[in-house]
C-alpha atoms as a PDB file:
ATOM      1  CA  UNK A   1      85.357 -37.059  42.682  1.00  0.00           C
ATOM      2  CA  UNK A   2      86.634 -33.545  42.539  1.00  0.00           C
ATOM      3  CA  UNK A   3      85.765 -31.358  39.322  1.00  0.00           C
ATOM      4  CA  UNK A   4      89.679 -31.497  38.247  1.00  0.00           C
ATOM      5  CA  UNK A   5      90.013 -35.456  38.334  1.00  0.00           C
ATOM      6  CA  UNK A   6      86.941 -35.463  36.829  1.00  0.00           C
ATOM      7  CA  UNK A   7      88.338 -33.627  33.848  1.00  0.00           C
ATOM      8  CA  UNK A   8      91.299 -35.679  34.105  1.00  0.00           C
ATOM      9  CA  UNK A   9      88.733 -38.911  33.732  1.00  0.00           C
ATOM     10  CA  UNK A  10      86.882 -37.839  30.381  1.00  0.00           C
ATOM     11  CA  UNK A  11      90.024 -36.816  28.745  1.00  0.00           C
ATOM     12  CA  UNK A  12      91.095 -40.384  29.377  1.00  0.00           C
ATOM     13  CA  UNK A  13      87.971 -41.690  28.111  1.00  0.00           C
ATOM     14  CA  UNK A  14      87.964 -39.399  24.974  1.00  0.00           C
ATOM     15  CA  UNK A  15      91.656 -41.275  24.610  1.00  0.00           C
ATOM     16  CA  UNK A  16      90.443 -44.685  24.500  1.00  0.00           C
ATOM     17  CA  UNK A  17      87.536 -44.007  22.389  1.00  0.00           C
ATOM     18  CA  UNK A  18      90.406 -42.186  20.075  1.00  0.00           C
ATOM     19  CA  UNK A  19      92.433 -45.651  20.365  1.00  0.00           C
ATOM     20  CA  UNK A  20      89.484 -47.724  18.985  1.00  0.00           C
ATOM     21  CA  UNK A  21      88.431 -45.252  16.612  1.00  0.00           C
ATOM     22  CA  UNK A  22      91.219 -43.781  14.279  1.00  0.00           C
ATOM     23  CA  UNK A  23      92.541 -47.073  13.198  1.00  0.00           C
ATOM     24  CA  UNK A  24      89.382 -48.396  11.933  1.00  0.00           C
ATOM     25  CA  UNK A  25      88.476 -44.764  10.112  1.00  0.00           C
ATOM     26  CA  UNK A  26      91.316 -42.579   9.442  1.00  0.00           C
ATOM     27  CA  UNK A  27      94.121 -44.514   8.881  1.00  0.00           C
ATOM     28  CA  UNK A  28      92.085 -47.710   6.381  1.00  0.00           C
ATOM     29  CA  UNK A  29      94.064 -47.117   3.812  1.00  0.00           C
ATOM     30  CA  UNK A  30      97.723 -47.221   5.573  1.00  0.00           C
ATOM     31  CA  UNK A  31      98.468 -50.601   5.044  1.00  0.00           C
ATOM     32  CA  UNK A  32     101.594 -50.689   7.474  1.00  0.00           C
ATOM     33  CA  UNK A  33     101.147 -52.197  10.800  1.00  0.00           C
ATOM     34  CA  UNK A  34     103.084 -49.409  12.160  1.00  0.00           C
ATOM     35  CA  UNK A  35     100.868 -46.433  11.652  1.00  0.00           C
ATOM     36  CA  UNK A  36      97.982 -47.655  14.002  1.00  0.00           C
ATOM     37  CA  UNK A  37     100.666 -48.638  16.417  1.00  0.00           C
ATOM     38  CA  UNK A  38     102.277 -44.942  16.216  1.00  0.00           C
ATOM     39  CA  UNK A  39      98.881 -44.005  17.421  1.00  0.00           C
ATOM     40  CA  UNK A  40      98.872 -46.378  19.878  1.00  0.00           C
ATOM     41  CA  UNK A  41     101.815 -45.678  21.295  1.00  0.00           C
ATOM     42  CA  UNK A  42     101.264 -41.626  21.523  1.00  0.00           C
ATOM     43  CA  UNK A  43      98.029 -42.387  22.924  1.00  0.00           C
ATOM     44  CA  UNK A  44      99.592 -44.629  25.814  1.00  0.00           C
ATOM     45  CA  UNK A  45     102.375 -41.982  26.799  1.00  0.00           C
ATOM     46  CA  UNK A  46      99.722 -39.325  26.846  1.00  0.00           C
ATOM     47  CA  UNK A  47      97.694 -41.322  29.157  1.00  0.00           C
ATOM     48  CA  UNK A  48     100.568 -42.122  31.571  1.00  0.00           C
ATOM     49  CA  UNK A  49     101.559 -38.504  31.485  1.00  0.00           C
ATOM     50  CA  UNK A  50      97.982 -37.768  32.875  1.00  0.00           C
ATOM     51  CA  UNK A  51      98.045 -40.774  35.328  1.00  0.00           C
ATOM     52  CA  UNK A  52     101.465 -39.493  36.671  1.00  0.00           C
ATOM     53  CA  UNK A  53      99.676 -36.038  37.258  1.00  0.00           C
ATOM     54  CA  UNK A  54      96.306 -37.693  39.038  1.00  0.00           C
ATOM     55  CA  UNK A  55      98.477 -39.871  41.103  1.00  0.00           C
ATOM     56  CA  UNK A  56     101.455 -37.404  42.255  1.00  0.00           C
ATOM     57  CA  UNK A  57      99.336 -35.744  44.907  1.00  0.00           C
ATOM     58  CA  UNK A  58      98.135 -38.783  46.707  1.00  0.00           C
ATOM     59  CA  UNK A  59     100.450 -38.757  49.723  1.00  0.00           C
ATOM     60  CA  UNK A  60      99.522 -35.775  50.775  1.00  0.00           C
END
């Protein structure tokens, strides 16, 4: 694995551990269903945008 996927790879990991984590600590006391899935949500596109720049290099 080269040293920038590898970068790529824990700031995906730090992601999902953010996904688990901030619902069940920061955000206790927002009782809307909505706020964790705002999270959610920002935390998906961020990880597609970094997917998309992994992947775009492949077929070369």
């Amino acid at each position: 694995m080269k040293r920038n996927e590898l970068k790529w790879a824990l700031t995906i990991l730090i992601i999902l551990v953010l996904a688990y984590t901030l619902p069940y600590t920061v955000f206790t006391d927002v009782t809307k269903w909505y706020g964790s899935f705002l999270v959610w949500t920002v935390l998906a596109l961020i990880t597609i945008i970094i997917n998309y720049f992994l992947t775009k290099d492949w077929g070369k």
